[in-house]
N, C-alpha and C. Protein backbone atom coordinates (compact mmCIF):
# COMPACT_ATOMS: atom_id res chain seq x y z
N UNK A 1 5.93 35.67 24.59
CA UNK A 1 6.92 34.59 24.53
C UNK A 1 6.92 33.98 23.12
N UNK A 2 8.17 33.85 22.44
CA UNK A 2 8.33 33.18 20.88
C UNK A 2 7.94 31.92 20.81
N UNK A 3 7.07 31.56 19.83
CA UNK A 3 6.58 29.77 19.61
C UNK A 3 8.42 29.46 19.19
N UNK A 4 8.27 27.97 20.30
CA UNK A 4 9.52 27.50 20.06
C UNK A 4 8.93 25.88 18.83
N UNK A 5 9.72 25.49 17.87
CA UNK A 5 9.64 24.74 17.36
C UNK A 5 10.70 23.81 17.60
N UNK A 6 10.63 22.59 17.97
CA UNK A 6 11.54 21.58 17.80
C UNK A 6 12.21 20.96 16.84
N UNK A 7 13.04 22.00 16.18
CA UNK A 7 13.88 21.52 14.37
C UNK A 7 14.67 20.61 14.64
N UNK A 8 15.12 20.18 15.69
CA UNK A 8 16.58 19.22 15.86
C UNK A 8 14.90 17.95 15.62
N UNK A 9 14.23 17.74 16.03
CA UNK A 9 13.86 16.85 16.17
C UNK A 9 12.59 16.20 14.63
N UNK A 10 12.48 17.73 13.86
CA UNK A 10 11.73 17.52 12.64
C UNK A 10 12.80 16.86 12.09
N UNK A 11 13.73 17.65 11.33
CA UNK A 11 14.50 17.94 11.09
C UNK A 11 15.10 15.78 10.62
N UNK A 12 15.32 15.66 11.93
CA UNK A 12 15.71 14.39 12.12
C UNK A 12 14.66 13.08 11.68
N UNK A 13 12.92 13.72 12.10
CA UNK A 13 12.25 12.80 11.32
C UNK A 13 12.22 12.46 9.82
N UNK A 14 12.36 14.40 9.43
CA UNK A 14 12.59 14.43 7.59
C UNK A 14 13.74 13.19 7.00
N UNK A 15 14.65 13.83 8.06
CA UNK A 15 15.88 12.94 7.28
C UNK A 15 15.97 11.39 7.30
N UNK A 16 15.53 10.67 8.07
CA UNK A 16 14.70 9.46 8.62
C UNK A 16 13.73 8.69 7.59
N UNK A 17 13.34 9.79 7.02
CA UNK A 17 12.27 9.28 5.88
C UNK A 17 12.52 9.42 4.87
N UNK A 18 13.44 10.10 4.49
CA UNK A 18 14.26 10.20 3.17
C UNK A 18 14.93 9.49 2.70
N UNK A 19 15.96 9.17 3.99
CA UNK A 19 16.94 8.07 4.15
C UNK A 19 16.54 6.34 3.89
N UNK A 20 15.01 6.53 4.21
CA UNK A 20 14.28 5.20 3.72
C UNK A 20 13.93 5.47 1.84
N UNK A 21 13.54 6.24 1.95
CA UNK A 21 13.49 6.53 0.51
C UNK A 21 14.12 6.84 -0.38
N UNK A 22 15.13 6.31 -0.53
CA UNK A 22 16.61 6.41 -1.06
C UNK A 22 16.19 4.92 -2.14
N UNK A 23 16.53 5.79 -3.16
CA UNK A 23 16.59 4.90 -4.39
C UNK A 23 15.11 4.65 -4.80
N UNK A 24 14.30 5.81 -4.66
CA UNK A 24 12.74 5.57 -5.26
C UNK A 24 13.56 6.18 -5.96
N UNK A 25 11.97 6.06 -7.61
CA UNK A 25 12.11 7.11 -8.51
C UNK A 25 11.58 8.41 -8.49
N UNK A 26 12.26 9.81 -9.22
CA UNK A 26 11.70 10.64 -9.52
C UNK A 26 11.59 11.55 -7.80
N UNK A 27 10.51 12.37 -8.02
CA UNK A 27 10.58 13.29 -6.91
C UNK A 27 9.92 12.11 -5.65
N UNK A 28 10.08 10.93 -5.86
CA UNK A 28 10.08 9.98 -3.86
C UNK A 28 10.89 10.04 -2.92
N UNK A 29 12.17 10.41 -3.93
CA UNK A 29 13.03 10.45 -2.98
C UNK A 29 13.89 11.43 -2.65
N UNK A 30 13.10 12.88 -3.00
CA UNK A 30 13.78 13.89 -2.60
C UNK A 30 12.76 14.98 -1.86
N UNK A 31 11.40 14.50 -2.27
CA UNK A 31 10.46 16.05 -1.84
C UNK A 31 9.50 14.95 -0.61
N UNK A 32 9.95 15.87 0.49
CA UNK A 32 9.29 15.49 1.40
C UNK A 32 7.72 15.02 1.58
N UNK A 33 6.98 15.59 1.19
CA UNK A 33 5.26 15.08 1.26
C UNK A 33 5.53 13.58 0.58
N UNK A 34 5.89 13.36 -0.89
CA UNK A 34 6.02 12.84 -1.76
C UNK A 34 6.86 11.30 -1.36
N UNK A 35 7.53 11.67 -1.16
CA UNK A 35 8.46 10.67 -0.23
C UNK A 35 7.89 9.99 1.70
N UNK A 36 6.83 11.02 2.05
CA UNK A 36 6.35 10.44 3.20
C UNK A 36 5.21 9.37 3.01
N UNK A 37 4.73 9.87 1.85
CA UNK A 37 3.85 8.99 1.15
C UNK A 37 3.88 7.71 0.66
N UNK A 38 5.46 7.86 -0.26
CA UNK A 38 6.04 6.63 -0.74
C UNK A 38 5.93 5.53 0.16
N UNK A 39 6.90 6.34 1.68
CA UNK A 39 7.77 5.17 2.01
C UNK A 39 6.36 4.78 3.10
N UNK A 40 5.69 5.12 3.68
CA UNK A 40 4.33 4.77 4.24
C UNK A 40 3.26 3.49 3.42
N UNK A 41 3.55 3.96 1.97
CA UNK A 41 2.48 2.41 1.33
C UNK A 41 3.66 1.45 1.44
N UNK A 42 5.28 2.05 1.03
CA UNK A 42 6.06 0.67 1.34
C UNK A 42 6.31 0.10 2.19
N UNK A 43 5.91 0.49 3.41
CA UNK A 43 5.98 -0.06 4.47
C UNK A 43 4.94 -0.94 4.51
N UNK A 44 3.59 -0.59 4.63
CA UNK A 44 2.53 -1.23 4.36
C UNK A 44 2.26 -2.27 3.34
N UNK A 45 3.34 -1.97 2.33
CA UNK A 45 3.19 -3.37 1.43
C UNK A 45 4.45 -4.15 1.78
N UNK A 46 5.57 -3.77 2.74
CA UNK A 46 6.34 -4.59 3.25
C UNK A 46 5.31 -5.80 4.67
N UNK A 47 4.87 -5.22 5.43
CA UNK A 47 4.40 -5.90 6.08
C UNK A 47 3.85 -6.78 5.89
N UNK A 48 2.44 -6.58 4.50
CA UNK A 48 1.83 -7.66 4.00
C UNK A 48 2.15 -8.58 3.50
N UNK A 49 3.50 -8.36 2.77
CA UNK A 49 4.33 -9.30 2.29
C UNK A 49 5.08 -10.45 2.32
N UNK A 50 5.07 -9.65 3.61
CA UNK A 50 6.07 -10.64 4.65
C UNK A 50 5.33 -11.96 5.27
N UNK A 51 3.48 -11.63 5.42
CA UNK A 51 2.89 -12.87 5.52
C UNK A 51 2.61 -13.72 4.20
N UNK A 52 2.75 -12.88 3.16
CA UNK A 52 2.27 -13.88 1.62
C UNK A 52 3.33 -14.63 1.47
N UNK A 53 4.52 -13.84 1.83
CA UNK A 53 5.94 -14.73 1.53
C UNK A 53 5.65 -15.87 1.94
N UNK A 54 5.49 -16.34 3.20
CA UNK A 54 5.12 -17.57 4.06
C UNK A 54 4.23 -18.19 3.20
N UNK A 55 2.95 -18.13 2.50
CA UNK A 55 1.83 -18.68 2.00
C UNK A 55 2.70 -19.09 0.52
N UNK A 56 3.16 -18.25 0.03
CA UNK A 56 3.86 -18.47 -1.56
C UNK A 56 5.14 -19.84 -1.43
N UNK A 57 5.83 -19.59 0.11
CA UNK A 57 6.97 -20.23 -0.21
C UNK A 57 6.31 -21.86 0.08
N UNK A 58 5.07 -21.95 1.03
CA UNK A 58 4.65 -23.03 0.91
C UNK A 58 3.82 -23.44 0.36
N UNK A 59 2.93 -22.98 -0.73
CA UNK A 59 2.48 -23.44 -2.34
C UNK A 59 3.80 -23.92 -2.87
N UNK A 60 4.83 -23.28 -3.27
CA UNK A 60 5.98 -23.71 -3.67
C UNK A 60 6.40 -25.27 -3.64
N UNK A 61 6.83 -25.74 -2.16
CA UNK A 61 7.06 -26.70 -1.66
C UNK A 61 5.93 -27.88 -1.73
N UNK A 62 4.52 -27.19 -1.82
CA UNK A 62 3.41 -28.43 -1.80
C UNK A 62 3.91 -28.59 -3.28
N UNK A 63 3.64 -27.98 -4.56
CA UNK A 63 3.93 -28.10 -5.96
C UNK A 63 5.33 -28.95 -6.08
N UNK A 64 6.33 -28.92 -5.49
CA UNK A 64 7.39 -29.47 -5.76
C UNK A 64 7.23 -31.38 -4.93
N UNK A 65 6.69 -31.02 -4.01
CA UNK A 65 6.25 -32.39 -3.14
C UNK A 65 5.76 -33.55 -4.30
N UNK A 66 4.77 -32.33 -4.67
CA UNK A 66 3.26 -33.05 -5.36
C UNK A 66 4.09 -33.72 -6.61
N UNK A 67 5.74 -32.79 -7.76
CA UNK A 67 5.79 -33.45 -8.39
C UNK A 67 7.06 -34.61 -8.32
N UNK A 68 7.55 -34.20 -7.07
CA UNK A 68 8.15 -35.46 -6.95
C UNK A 68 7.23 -36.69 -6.52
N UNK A 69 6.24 -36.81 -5.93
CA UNK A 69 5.48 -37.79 -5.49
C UNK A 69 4.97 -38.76 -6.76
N UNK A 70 4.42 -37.31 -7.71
CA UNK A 70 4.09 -38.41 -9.20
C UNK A 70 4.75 -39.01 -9.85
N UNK A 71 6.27 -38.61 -9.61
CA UNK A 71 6.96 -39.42 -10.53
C UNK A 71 7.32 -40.80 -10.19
N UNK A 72 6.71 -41.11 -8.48
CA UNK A 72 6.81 -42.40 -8.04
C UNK A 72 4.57 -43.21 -8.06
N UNK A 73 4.56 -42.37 -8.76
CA UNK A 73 3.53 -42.68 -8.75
C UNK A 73 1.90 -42.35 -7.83
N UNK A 74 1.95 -41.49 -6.91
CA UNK A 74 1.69 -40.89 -5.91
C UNK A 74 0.78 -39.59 -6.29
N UNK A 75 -0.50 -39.07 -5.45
CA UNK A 75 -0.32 -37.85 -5.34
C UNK A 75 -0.25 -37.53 -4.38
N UNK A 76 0.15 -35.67 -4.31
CA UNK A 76 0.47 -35.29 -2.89
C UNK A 76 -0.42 -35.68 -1.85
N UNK A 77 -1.62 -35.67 -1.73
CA UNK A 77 -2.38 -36.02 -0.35
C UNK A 77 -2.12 -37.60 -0.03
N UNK A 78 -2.00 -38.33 -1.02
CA UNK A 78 -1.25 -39.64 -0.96
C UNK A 78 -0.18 -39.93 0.34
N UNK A 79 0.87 -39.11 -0.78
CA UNK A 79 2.14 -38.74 -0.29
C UNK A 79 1.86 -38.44 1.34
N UNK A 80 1.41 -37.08 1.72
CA UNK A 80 1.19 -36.47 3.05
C UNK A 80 0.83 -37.45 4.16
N UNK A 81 -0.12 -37.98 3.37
CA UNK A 81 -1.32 -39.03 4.57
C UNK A 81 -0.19 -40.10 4.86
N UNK A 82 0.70 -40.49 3.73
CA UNK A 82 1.48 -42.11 4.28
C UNK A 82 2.27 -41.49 4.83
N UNK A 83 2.82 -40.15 4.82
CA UNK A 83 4.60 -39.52 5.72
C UNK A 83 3.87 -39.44 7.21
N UNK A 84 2.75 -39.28 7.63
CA UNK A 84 2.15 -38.97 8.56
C UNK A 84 1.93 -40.29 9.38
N UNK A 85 1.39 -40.81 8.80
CA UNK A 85 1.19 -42.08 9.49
C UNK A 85 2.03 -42.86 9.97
N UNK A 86 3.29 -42.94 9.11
CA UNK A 86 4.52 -43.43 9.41
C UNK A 86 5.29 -42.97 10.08
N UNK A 87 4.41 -41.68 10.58
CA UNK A 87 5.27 -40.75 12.15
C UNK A 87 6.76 -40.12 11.03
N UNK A 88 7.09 -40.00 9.86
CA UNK A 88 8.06 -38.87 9.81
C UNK A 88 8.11 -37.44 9.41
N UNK A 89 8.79 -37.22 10.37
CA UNK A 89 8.90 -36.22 10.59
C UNK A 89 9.76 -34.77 10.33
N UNK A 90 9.43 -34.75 8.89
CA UNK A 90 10.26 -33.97 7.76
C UNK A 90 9.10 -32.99 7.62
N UNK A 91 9.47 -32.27 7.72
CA UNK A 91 8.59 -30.55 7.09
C UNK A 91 8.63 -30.34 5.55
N UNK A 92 7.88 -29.75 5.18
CA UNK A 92 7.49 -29.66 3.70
C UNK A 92 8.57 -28.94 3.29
N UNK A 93 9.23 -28.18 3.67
CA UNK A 93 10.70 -27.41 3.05
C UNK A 93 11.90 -28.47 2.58
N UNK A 94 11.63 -29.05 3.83
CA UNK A 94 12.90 -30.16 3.55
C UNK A 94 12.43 -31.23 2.41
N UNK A 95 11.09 -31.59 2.41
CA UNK A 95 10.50 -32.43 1.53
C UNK A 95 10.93 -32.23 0.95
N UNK A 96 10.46 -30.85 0.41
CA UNK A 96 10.80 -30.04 -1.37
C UNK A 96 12.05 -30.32 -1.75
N UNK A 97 12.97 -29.87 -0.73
CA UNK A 97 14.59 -29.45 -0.98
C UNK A 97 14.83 -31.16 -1.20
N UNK A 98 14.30 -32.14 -0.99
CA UNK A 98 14.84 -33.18 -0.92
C UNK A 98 14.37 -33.68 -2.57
N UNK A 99 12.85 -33.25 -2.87
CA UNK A 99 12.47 -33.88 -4.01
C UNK A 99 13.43 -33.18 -5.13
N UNK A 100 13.46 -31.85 -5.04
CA UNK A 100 14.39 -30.72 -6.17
C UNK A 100 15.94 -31.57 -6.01
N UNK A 101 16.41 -30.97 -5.40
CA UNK A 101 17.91 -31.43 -5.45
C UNK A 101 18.22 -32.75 -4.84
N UNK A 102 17.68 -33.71 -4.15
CA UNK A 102 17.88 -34.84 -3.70
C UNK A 102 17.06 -36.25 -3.99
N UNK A 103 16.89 -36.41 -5.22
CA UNK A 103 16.17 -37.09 -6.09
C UNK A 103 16.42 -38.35 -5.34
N UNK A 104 17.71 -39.36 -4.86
CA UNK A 104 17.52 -40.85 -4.62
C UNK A 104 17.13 -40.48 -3.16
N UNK A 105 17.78 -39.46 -2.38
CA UNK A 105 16.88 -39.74 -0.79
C UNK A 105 15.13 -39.41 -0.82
N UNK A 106 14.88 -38.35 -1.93
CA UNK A 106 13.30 -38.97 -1.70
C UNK A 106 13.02 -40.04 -2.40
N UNK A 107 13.44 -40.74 -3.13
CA UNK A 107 12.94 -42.08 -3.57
C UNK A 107 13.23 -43.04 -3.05
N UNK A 108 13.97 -42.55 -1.27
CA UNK A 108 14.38 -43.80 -0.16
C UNK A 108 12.54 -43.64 0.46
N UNK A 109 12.55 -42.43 0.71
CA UNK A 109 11.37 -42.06 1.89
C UNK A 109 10.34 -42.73 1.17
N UNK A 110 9.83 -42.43 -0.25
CA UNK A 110 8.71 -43.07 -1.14
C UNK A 110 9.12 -44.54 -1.04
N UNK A 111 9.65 -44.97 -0.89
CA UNK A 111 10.10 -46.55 -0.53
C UNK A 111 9.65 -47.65 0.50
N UNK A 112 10.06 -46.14 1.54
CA UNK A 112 10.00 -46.36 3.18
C UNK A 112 8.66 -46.23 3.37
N UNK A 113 7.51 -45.96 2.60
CA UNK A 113 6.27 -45.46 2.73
C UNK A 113 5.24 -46.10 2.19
N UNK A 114 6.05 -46.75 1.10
CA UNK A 114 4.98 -47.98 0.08
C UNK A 114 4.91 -49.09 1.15
């Protein structure tokens, strides 16, 4: 009896992984080993990423907190401990977005807090 191989179904993984590897450089994105390889660490450095993103975007927001807080005189743990106590209830994204582009509404909240 002939070994049957399943090509509809290689066939379809090859192209699957290629198709992710579209737009590497050089032989990633055309020679199969080479390209299974690629797109396998990029995956793996997609995943990890995806939790640093979270950690980076909120360093971000503490740094932006921290320098709107000084310019009222404040530092951030300052800042944190009196928003807390005073029960509001703004998340550090919005903080940020408020200290960056909304300069007199955080200098209502630093107000509301002294």
């Amino acid at each position: 009896m002939p070994k049957a191989n399943n090509a509809v179904a290689s066939r379809a993984r090859r192209k699957r992984i290629l198709k992710q590897a579209k737009g590497f450089f050089g032989r990633r994105k055309n020679v199969w080993t080479v390209a299974k390889n690629a797109v396998e660490k990029a995956m793996q450095y997609a995943y990890r990423d995806r939790k640093q993103k979270k950690r980076n975007f909120r360093a971000l927001w503490i740094m932006r907190i921290n320098a709107g807080a000084r310019l009222h005189g404040m530092s951030y743990s300052q800042f944190m401990g009196k928003i807390k106590a005073n029960n509001i209830e703004l998340n550090r994204k919005v903080l940020a977005d408020l200290a960056m582009n909304h300069p007199e509404a955080f200098t209502a909240i630093v107000n509301k807090i002294k």
